[in-house]
Protein backbone atom coordinates (compact mmCIF):
# COMPACT_ATOMS: atom_id res chain seq x y z
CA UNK A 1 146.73 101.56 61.86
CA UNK A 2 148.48 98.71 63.36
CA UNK A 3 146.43 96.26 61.42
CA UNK A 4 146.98 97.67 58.48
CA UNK A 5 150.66 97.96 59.07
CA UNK A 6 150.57 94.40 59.88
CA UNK A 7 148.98 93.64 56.38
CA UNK A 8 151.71 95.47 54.57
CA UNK A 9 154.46 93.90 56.30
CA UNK A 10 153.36 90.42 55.73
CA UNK A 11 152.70 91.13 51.89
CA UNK A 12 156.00 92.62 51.53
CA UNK A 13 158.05 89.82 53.54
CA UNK A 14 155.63 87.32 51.18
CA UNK A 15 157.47 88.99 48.34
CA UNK A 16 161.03 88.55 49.10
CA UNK A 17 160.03 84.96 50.67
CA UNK A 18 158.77 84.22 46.62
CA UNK A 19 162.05 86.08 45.40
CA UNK A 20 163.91 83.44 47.14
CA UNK A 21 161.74 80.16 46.01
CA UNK A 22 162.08 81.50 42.78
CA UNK A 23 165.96 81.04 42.82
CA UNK A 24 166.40 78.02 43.50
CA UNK A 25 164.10 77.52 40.23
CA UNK A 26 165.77 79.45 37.55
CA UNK A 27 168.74 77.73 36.92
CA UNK A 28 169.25 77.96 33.30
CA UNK A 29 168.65 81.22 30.84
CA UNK A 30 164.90 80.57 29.50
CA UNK A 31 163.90 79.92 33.56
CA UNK A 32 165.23 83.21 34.58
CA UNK A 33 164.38 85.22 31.80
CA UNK A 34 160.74 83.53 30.45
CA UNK A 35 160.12 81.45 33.17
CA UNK A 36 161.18 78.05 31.22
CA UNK A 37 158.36 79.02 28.67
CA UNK A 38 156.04 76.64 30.62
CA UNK A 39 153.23 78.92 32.07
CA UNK A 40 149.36 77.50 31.44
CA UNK A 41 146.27 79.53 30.97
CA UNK A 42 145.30 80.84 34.58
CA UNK A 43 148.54 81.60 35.83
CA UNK A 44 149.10 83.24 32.23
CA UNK A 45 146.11 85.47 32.85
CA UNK A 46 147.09 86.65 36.09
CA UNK A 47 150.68 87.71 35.26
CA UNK A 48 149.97 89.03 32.01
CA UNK A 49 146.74 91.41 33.56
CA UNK A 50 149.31 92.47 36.63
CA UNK A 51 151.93 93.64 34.23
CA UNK A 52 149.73 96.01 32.25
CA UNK A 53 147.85 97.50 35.62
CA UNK A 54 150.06 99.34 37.48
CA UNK A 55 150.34 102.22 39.45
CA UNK A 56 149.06 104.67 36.55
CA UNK A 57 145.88 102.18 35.74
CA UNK A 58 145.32 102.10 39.89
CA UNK A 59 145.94 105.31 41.58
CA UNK A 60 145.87 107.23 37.74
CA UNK A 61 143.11 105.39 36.63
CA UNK A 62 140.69 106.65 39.61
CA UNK A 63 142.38 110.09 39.55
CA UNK A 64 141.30 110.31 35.79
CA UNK A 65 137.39 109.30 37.02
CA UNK A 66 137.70 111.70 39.92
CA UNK A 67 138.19 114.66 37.28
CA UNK A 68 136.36 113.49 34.61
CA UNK A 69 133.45 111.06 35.35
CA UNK A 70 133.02 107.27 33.59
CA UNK A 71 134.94 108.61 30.81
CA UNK A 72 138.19 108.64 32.77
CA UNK A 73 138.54 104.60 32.28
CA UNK A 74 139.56 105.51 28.71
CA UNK A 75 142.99 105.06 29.74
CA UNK A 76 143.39 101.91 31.20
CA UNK A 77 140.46 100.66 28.25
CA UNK A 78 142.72 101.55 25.32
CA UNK A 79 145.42 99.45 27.53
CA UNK A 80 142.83 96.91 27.98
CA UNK A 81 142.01 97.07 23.72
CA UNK A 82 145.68 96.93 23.12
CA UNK A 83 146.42 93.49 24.93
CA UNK A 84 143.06 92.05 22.99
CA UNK A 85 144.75 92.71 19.70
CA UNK A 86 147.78 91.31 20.82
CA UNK A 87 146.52 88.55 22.08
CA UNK A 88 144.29 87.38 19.34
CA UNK A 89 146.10 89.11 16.47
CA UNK A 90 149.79 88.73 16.84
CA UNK A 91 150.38 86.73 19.98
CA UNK A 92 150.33 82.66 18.94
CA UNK A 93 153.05 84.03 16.12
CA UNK A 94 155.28 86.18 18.87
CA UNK A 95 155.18 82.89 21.15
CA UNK A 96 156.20 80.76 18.44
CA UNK A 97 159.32 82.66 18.02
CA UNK A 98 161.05 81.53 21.30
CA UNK A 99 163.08 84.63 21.35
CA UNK A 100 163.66 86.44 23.96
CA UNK A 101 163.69 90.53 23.33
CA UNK A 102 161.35 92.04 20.48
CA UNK A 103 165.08 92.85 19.12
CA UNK A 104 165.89 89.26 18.19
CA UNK A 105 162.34 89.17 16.24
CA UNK A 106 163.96 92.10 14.60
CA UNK A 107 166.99 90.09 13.86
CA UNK A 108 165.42 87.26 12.61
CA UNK A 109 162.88 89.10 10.40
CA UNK A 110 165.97 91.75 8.68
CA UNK A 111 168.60 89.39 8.78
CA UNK A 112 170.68 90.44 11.38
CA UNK A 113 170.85 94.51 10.96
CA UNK A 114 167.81 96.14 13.16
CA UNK A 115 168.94 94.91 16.66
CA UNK A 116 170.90 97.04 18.55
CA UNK A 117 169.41 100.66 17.60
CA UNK A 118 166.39 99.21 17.74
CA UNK A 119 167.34 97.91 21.32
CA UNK A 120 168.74 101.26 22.15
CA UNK A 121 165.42 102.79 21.47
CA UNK A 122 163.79 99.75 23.61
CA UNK A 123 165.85 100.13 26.77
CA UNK A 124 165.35 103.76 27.18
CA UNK A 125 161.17 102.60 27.32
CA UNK A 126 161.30 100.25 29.85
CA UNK A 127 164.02 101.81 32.23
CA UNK A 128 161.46 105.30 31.83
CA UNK A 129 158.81 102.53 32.31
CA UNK A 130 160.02 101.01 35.72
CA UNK A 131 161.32 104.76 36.34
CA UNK A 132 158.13 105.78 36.75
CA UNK A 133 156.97 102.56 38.67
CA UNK A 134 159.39 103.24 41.48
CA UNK A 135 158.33 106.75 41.64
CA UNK A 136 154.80 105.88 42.66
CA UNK A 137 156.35 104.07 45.73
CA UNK A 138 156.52 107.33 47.44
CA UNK A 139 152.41 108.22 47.10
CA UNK A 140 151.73 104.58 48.64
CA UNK A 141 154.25 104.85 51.53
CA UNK A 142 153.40 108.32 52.08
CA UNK A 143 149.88 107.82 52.95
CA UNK A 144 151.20 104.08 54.74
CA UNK A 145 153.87 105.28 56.92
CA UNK A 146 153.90 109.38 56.28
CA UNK A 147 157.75 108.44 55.21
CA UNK A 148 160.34 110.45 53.21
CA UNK A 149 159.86 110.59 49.63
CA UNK A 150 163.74 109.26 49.05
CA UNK A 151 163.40 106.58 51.50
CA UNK A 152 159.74 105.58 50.21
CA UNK A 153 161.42 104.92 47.06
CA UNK A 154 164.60 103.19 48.44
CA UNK A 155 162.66 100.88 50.03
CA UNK A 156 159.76 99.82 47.31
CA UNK A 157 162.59 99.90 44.69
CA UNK A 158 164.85 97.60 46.98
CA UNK A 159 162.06 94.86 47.67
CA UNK A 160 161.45 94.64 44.22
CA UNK A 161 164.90 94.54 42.78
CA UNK A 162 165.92 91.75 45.67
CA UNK A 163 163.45 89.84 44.57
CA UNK A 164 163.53 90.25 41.01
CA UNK A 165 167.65 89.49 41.10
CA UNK A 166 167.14 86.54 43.01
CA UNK A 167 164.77 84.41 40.74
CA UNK A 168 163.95 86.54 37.57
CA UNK A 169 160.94 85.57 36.19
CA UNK A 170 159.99 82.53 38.33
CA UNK A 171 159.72 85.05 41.36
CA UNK A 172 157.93 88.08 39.40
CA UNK A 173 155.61 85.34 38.27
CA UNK A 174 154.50 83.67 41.30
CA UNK A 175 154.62 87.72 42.99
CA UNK A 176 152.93 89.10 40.28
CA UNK A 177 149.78 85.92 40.51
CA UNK A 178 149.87 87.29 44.27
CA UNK A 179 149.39 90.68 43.49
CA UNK A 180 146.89 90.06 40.74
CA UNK A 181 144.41 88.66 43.74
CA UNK A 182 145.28 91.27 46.15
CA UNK A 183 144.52 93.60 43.19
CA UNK A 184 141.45 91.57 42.67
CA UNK A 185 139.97 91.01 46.42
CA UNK A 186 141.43 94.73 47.40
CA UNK A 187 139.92 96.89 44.32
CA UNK A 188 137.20 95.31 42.41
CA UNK A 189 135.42 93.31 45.58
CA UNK A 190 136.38 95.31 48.41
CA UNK A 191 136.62 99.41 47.20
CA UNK A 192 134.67 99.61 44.36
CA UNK A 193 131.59 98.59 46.77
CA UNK A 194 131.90 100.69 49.45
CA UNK A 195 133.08 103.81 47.29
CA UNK A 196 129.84 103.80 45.63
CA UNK A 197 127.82 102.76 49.04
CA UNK A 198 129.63 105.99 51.17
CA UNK A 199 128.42 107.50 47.85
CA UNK A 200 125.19 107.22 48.27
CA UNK A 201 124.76 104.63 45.18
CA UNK A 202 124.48 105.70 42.11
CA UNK A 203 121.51 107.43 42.12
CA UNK A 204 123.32 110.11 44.69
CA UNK A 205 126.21 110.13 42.24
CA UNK A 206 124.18 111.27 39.49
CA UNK A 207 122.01 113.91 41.05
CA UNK A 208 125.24 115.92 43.05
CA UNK A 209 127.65 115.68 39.62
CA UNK A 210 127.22 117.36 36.42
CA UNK A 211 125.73 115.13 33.33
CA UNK A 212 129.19 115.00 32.08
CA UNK A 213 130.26 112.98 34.54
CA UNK A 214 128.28 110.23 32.98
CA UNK A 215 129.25 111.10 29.55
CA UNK A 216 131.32 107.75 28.07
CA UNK A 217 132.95 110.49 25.69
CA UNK A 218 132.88 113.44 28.14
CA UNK A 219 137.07 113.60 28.34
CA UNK A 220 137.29 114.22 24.67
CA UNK A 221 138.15 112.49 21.82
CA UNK A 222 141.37 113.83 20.89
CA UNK A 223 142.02 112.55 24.19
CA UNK A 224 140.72 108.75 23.83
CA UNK A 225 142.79 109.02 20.33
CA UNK A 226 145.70 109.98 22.10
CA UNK A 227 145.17 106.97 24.19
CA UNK A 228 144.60 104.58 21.37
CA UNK A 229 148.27 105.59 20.06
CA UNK A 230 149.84 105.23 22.63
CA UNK A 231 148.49 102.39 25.14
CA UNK A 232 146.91 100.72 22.22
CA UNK A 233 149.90 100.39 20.27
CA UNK A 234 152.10 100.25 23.11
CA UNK A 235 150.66 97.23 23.98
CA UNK A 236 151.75 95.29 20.58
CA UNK A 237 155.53 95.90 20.47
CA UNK A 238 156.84 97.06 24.61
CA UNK A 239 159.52 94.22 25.24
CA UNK A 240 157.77 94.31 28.57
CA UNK A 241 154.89 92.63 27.10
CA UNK A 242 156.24 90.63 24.82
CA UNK A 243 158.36 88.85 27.58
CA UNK A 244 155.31 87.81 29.42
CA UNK A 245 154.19 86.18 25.95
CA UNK A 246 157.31 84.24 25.78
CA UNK A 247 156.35 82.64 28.99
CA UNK A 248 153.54 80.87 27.60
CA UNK A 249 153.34 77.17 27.54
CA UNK A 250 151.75 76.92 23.63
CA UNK A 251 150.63 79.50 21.08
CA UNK A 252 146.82 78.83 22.19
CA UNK A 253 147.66 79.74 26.02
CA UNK A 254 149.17 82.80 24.95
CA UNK A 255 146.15 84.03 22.67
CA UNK A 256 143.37 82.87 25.25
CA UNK A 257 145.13 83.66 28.34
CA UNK A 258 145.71 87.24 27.27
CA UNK A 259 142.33 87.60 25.55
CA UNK A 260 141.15 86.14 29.58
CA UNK A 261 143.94 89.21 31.14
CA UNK A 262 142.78 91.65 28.20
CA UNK A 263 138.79 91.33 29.41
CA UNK A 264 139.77 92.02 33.08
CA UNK A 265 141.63 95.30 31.91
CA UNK A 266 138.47 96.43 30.43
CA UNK A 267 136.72 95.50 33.90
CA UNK A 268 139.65 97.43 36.10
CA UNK A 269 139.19 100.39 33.88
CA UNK A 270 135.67 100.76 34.72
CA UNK A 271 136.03 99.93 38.42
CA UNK A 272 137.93 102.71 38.63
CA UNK A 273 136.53 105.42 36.77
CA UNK A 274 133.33 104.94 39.02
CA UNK A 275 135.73 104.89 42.42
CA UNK A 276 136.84 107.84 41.13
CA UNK A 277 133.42 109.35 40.69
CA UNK A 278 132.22 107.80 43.65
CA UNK A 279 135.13 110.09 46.00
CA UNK A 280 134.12 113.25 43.73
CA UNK A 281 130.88 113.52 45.66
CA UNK A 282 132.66 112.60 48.83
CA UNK A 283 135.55 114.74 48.31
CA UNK A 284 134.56 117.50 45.47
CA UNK A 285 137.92 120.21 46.55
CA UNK A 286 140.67 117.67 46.50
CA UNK A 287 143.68 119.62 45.83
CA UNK A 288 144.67 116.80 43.25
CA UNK A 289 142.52 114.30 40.97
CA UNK A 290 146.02 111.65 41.92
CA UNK A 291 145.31 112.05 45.83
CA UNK A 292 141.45 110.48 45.38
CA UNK A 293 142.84 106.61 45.69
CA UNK A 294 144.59 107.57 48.90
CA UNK A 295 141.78 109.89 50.63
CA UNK A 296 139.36 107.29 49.79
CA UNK A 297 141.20 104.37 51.02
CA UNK A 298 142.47 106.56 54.17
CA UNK A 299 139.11 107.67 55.22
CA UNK A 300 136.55 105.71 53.74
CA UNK A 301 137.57 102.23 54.84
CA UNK A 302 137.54 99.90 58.00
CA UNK A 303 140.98 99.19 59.71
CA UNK A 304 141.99 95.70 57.64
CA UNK A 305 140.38 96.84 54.64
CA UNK A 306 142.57 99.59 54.36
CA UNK A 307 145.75 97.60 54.69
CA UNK A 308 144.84 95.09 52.03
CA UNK A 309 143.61 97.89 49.81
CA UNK A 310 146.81 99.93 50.41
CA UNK A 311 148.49 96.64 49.66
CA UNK A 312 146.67 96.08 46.13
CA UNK A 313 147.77 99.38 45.32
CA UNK A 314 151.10 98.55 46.52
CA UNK A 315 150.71 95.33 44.08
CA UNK A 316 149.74 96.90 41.52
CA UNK A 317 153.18 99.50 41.31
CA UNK A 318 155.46 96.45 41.84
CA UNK A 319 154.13 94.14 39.32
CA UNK A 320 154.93 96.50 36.65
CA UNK A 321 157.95 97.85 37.83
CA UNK A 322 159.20 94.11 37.85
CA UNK A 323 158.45 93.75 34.59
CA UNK A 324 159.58 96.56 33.59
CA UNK A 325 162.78 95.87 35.44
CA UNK A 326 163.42 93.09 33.71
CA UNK A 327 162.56 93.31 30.73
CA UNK A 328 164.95 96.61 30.69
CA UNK A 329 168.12 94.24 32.38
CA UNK A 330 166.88 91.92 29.32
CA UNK A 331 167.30 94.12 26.87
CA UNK A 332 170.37 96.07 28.20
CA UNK A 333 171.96 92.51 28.49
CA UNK A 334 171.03 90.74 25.29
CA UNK A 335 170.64 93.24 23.04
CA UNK A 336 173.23 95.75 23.40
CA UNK A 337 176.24 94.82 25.94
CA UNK A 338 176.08 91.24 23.99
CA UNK A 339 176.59 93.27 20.75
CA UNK A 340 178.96 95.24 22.00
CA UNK A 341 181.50 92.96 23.51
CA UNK A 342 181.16 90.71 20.45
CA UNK A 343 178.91 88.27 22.35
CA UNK A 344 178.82 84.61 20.66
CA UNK A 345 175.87 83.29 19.11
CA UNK A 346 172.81 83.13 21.61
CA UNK A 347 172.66 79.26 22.78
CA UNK A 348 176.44 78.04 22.48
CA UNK A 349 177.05 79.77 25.82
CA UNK A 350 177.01 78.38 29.48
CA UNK A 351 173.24 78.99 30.70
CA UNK A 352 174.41 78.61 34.49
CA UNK A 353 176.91 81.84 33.28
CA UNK A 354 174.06 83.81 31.61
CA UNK A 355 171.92 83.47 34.44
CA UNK A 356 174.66 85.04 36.52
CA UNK A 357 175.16 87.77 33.57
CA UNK A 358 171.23 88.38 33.53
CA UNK A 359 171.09 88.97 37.09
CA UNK A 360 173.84 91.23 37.47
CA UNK A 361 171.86 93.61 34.90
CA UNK A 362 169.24 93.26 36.95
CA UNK A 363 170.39 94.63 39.69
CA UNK A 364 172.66 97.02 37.70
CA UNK A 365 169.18 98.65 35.94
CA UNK A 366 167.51 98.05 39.37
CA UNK A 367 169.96 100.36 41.19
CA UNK A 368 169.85 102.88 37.91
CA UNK A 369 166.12 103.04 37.99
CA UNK A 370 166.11 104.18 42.14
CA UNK A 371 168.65 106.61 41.48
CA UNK A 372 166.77 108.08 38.64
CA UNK A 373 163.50 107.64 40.17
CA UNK A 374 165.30 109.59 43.47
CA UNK A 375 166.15 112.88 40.94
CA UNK A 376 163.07 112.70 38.96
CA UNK A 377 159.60 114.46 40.22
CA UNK A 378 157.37 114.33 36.82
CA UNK A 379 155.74 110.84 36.56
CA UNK A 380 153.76 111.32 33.75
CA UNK A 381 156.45 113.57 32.03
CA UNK A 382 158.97 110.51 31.95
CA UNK A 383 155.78 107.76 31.40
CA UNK A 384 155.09 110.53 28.19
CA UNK A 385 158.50 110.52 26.95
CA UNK A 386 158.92 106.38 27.42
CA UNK A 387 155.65 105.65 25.53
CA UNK A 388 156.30 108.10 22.81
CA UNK A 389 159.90 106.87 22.13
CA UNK A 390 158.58 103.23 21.86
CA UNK A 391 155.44 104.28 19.51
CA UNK A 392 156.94 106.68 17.19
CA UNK A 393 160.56 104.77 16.89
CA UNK A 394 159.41 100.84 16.87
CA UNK A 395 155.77 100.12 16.16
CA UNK A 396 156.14 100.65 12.24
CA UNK A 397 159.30 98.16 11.88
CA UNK A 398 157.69 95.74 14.34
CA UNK A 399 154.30 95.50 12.95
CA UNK A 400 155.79 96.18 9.25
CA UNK A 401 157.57 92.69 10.17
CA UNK A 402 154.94 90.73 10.82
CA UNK A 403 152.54 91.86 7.96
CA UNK A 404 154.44 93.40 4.96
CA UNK A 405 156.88 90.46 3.02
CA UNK A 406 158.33 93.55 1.56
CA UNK A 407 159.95 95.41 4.48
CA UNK A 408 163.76 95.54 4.26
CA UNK A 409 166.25 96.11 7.30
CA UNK A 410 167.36 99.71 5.61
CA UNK A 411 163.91 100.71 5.91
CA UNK A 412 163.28 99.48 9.78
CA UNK A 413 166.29 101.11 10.55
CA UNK A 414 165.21 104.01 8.45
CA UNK A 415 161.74 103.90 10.52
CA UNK A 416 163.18 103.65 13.94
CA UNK A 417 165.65 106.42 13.17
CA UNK A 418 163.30 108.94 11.49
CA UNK A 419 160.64 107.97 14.15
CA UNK A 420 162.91 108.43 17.21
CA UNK A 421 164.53 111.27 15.97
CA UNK A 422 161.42 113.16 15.42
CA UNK A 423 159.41 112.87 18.56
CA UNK A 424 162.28 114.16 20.37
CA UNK A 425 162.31 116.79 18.41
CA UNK A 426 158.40 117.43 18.37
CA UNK A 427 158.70 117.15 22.24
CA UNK A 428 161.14 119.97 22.31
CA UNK A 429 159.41 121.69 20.05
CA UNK A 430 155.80 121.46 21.69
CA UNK A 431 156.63 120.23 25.12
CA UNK A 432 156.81 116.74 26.20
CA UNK A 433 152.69 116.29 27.42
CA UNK A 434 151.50 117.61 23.59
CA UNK A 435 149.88 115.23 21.44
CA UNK A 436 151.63 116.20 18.40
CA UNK A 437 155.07 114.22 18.75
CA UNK A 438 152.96 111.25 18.17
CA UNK A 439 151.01 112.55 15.80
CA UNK A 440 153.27 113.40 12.92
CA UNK A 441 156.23 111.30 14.47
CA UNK A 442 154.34 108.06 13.65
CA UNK A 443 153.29 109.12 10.00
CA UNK A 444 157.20 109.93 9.69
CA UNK A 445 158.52 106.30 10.77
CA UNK A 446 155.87 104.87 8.48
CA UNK A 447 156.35 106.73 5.23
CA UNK A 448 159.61 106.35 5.61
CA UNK A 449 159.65 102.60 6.27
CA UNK A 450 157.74 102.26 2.91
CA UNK A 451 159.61 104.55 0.98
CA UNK A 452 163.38 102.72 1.97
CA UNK A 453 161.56 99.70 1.95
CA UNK A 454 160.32 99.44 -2.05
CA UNK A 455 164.22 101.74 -2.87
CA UNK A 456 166.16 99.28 -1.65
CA UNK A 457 167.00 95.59 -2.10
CA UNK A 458 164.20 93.02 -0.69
CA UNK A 459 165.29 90.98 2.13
CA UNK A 460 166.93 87.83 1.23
CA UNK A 461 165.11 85.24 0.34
CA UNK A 462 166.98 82.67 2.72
CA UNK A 463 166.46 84.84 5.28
CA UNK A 464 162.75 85.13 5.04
CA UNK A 465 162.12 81.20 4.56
CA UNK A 466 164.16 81.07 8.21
CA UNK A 467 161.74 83.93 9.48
CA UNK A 468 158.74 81.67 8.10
CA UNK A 469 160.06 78.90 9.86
CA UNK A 470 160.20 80.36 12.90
CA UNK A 471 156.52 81.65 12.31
CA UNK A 472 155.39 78.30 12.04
CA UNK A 473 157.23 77.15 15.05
CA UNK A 474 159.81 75.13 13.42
CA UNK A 475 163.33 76.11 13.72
CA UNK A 476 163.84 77.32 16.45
CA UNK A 477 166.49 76.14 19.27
CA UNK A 478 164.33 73.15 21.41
CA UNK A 479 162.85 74.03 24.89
CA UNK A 480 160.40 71.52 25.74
CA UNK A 481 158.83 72.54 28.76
CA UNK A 482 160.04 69.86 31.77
CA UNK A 483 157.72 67.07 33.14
CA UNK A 484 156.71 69.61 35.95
CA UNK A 485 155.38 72.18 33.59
CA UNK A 486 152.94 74.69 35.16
CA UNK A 487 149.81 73.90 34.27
CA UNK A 488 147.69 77.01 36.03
């Protein structure tokens, strides 16, 4: 496998090499954190579609096709579905903002009141998020080098934090357009073809598998609903998103660009389910449905192939655990230690300082999220718990923001509380993987929202002529993208 060794090694030394570039870009707060809010359509796309496919949409996404046919791209659809509606529903507005953490939009929107539990509630998603990321560095470097779990993790986690601390969002950008064409070239032009070819086509496929397997509603719909409340809506309101939508260059970049990265989700999905099928009739007593990426890739494939392969898996795990990485240093940075110490207004302080601040949470969080990932086994236990906090604690006061004049910050707060609150308890109650924190946690954060809402005072009327403003992209603090703007 010296070839394919080869392969990895350059990608990875490609990475830090960006990492670097990247720092001698960022040199003032909206560089490092959004990327100067300058980013055009294509390179848009590609960021955007290698934040929301990571490790789960790659390896998960063919382990769910592996046990369950063409339905198993359900998952990675709904995440697909979800960035659509952001893009074309809610996205031009979110850009026009030029905030920086879903918890300022909260600010601006309540007057002042929802940030910092509602940032509490935000952090603990994306550090579970990029958790969870790290922890899938261990499958890849398992199969790659047959290395320690600890170590595998050490190492993935260290690449990306290096390079994520050195240039913020300038390097995860340009990294993450890399890995969204090794993703490209290694998956969807290089595996999904052969899979199905070592199959025996399709015709093969469907004479050795049950008719189930070729059911588009064969893993159940309680399950696809599941999947709609949580990746769906997760999409709209994770801070991890939303800071790829503040790098956009105009409103119209970031609805067309993501409706562009929202397609290609819906294409991934697919490609995956059928690899997934595809190793079920190669490999039909796999002791796991998670190990079919790897014994495909491992057996199936020519030396080369299986390096660059390997490596879009590998791309695929570090693009979101970037993002997630930062968006959690973000959000542990602006949102609560700037609270907390009694910060001064955003914008009156030194940038060159807050892009030294915003990199030491970076690799605070990065260091956190190794050490976590080192002690934790359960992937989708701690992927469960992430999504469910964000869902059941934030997605009423977020999206009750944007569409309802009459939301007050006594009912967000209200929402977030009651909502948080009780899918930890439902997840006691039932366990962690049941569907029913989600279930009645949501209905919770929502009556309750309304309820406070139309009891209490309605937001002041100052305050929601500033939010207006800011709608309408007027208002807010100036950031005219520089004479160099990216235009990809």
């Amino acid at each position: 496998m010296a070839v394919d060794y080869a392969v990895i090694v350059v990608y990875l030394a490609g990475m830090l090499a960006m990492g670097w570039w990247g720092m001698r870009r960022a040199k003032s707060k909206s560089e490092f954190l959004v990327a100067g809010r300058r980013l055009g359509p294509w390179m848009y796309s590609g960021t955007m579609a290698a934040i929301v496919l990571g490790g789960a949409s790659t390896i998960g996404g063919v382990g769910l096709g592996y046990q369950y046919g063409l339905s198993g791209a359900w998952m990675v659809f709904t995440i697909g579905l979800g960035l659509l509606a952001l893009s074309v529903f809610f996205s031009a507005r979110i850009a026009r903002l030029k905030v920086y953490t879903v918890s300022e939009m909260l600010d601006l929107r309540y007057g002042g009141r929802a940030g910092l539990i509602s940032g509490v509630v935000m952090w603990a998603y994306t550090l579970m998020l990029a958790v969870t990321s790290t922890i899938a560095y261990a499958t890849i470097f398992d199969v790659l080098f047959d290395m320690n779990r600890t170590v595998a993790i050490i190492l993935g986690g260290a690449i990306v934090v290096a390079y994520s601390t050195l240039g913020g969002m300038w390097s995860i950008t340009l990294t993450d357009m890399v890995q969204f064409v090794v993703k490209t070239i290694g998956v969807l032009l290089l595996l999904l073809p052969i899979a199905v070819i070592k199959a025996g086509g399709f015709s093969e496929m469907k004479a050795k598998l049950p008719t189930e397997y070729f059911d588009p509603l064969g893993i159940g719909g309680e399950t696809i609903f599941t999947y709609v409340l949580i990746y769906t809506f997760g999409m709209l309101i994770g801070q991890d998103i939303w800071q790829r939508v503040f790098t956009a260059r105009t409103d119209r970049t970031a609805r067309w660009g993501g409706t562009v990265a929202g397609t290609y989700c819906l294409v991934y999905a697919l490609a995956g389910a059928v690899i997934g099928t595809a190793a079920k009739v190669m490999y039909p007593k796999l002791p796991s449905a998670d190990s079919a990426f790897a014994t495909i890739v491992k057996d199936e494939l020519p030396v080369g192939v299986r390096g660059l392969v390997l490596a879009a898996a590998l791309a695929a795990v570090m693009s979101t655990s970037s993002g997630a990485l930062i968006a959690c240093a973000t959000v542990a940075n602006n949102d609560i230690w700037s609270k907390l110490r009694g910060a001064v207004s955003r914008g009156r302080g030194d940038e060159h300082d807050e892009v030294k601040g915003n990199r030491v949470f970076i690799l605070i969080m990065g260091v956190a999220v190794i050490a976590i990932a080192i002690a934790l086994n359960n992937v989708v236990e701690a992927l469960t718990v992430a999504y469910n906090l964000l869902v059941g604690g934030l997605l009423v006061p977020i999206l009750g923001g944007l569409l309802w004049r009459r939301g007050t910050a006594p009912g967000a707060l209200a929402a977030v509380s009651v909502g948080g609150v009780a899918v930890i308890g439902l997840m006691a109650t039932y366990g962690i993987l049941a569907n029913e924190p989600v279930y009645y946690g949501l209905p919770a954060s929502l009556a309750v929202y309304v309820i406070v809402s139309l009891a209490t005072k309605p937001t002041d009327a100052a305050v929601l002529v500033a939010w207006r403003e800011r709608l309408a992209g007027r208002g807010a603090e100036a950031e005219a993208p520089a004479p160099e703007s990216v235009t990809a």
